[in-house]
C-alpha atoms as a PDB file:
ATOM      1  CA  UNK A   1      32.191   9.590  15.646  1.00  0.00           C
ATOM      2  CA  UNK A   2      30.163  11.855  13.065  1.00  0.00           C
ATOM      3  CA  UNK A   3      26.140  11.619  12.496  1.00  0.00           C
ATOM      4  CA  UNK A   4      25.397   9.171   9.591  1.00  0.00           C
ATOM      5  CA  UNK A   5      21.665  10.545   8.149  1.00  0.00           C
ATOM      6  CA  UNK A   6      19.253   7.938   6.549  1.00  0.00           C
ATOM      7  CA  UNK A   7      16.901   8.816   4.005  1.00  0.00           C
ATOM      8  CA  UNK A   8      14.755   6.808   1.832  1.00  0.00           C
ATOM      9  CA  UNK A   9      16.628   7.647  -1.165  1.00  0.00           C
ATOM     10  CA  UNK A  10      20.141   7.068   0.713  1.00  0.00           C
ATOM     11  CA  UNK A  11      18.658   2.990   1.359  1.00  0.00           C
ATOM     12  CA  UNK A  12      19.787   0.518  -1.608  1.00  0.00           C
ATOM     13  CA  UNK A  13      18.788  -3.017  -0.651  1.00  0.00           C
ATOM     14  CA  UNK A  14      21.445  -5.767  -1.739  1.00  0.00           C
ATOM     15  CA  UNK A  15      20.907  -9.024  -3.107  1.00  0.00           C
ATOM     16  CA  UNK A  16      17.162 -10.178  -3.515  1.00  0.00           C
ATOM     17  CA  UNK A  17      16.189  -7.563  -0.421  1.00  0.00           C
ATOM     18  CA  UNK A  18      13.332  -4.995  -0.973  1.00  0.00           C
ATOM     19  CA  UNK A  19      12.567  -1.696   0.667  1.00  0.00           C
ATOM     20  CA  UNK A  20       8.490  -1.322   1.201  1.00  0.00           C
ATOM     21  CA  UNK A  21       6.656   1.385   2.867  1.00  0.00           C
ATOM     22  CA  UNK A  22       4.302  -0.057   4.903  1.00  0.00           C
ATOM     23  CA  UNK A  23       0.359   1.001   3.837  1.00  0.00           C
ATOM     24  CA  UNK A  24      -1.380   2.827   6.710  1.00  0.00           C
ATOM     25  CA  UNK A  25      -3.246   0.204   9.285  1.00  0.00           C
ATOM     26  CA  UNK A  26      -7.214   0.462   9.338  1.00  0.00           C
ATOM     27  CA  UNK A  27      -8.655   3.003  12.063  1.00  0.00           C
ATOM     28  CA  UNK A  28     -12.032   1.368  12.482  1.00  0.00           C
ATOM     29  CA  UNK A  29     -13.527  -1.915  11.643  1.00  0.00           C
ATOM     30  CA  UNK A  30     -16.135  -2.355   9.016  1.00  0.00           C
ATOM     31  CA  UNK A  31     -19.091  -2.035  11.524  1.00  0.00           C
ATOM     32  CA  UNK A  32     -17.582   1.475  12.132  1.00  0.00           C
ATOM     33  CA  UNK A  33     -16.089   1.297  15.476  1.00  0.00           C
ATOM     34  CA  UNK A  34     -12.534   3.276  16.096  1.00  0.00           C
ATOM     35  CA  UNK A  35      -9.571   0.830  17.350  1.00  0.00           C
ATOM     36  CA  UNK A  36      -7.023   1.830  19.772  1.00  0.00           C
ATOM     37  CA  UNK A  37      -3.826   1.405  18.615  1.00  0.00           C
ATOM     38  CA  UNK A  38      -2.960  -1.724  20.933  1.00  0.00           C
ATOM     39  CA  UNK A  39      -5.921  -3.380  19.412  1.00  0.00           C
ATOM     40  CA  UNK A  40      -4.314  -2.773  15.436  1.00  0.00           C
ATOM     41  CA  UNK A  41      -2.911  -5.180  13.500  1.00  0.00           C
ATOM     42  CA  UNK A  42       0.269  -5.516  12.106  1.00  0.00           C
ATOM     43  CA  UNK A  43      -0.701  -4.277   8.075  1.00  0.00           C
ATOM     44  CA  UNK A  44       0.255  -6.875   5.594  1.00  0.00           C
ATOM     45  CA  UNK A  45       0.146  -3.983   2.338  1.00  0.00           C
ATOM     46  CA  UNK A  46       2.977  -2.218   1.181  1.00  0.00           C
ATOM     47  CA  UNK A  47       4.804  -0.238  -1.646  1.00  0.00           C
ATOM     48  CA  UNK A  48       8.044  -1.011  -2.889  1.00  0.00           C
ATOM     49  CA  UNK A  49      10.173   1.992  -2.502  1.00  0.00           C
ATOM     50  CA  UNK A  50      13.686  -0.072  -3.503  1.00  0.00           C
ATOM     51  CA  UNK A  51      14.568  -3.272  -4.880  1.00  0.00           C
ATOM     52  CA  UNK A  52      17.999  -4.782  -4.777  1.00  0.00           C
ATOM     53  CA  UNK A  53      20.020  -6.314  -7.980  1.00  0.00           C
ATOM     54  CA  UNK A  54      18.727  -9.751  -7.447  1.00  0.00           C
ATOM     55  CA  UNK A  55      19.299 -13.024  -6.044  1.00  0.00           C
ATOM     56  CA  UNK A  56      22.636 -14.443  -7.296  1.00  0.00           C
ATOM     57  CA  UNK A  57      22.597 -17.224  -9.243  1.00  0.00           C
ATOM     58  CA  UNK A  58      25.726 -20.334  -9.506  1.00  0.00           C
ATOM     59  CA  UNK A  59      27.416 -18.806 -12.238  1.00  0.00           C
ATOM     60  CA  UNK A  60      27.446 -15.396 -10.757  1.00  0.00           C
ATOM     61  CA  UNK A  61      25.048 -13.745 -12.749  1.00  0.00           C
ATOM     62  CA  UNK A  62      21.609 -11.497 -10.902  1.00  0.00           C
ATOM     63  CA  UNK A  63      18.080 -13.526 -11.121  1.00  0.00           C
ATOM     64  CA  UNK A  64      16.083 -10.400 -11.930  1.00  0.00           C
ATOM     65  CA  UNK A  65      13.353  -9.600  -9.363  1.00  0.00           C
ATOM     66  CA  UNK A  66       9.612  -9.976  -9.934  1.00  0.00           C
ATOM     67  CA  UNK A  67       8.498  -6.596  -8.067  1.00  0.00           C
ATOM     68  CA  UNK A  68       9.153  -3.088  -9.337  1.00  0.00           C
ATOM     69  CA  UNK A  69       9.954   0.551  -7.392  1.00  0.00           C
ATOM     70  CA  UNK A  70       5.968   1.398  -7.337  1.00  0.00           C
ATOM     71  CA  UNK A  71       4.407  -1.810  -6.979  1.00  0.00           C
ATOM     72  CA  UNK A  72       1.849  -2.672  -4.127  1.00  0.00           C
ATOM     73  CA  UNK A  73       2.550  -5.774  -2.536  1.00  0.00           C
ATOM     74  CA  UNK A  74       1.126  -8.259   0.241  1.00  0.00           C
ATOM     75  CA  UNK A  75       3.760  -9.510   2.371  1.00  0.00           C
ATOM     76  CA  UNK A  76       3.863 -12.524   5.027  1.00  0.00           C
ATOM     77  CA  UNK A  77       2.813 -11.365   8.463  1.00  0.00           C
ATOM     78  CA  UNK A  78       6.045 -11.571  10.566  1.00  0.00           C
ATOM     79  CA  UNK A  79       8.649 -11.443   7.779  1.00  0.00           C
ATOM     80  CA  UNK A  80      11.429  -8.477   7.429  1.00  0.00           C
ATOM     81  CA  UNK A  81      13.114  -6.195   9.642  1.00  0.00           C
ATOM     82  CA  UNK A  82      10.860  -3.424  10.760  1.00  0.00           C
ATOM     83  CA  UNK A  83      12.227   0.493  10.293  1.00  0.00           C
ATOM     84  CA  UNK A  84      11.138   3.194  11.080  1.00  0.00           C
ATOM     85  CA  UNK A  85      12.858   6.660   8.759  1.00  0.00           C
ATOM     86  CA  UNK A  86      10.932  10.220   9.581  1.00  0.00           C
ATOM     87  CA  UNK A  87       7.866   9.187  11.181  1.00  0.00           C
ATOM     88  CA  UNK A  88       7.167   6.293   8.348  1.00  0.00           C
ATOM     89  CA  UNK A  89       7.177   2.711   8.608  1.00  0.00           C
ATOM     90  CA  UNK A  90       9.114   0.393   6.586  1.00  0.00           C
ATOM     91  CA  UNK A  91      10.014  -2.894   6.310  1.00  0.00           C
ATOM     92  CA  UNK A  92      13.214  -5.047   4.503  1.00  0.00           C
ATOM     93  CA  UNK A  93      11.877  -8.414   3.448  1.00  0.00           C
ATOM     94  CA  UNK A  94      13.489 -10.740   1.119  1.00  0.00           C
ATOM     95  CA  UNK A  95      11.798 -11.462  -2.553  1.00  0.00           C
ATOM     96  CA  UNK A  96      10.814 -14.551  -1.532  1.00  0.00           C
ATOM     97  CA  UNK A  97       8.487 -12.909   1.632  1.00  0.00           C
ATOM     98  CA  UNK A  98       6.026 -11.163  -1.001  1.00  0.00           C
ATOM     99  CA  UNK A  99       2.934 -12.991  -1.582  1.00  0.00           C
ATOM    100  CA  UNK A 100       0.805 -10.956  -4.095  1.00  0.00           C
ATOM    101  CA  UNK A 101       1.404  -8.038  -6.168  1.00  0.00           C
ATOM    102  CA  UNK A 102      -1.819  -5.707  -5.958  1.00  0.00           C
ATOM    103  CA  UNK A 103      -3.032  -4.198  -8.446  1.00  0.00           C
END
């Protein structure tokens, strides 16, 4: 069976699916003091990186989506599937997951 590489720019998301690189999690807390990494939070903040065609609608035609490649976005807390492509983090949520665009 041969080696299949994955790249960012090799992932196209289908549907309503997007592709967001998950924004570093804070090292210390506001009164200064360092957290292990056990003690981190899951981050909520991301860029999109891909965006699929769109959801589908009954007469077959693509909803377009609200987000853009470049956009910052806050997502729901447990929602996507978590991956992890050369020692970044990403995550593949549905449309419908993203909260807030950031500006």
């Amino acid at each position: 069976m041969a080696a299949i590489t994955i790249n960012v720019s090799t992932v196209k998301p289908l549907g309503d699916r997007v592709f967001v690189k998950i924004s570093e999690s804070e090292e210390k807390t506001a009164g200064g003091l360092f957290l292990p990494d056990s003690a981190k939070e899951k981050p909520q903040l991301g860029e999109v990186v891909a965006v699929g065609p769109g959801k589908r609608n009954d007469d077959g035609s693509h909803c377009t989506p609200e987000v853009k490649v470049g956009d910052k976005v806050l997502y729901s807390k447990y929602a996507g599937t978590d991956i992890k492509l050369g020692g970044d983090d990403y995550v593949l949520l549905s449309e419908k997951d993203i909260l807030a665009s950031v500006a």
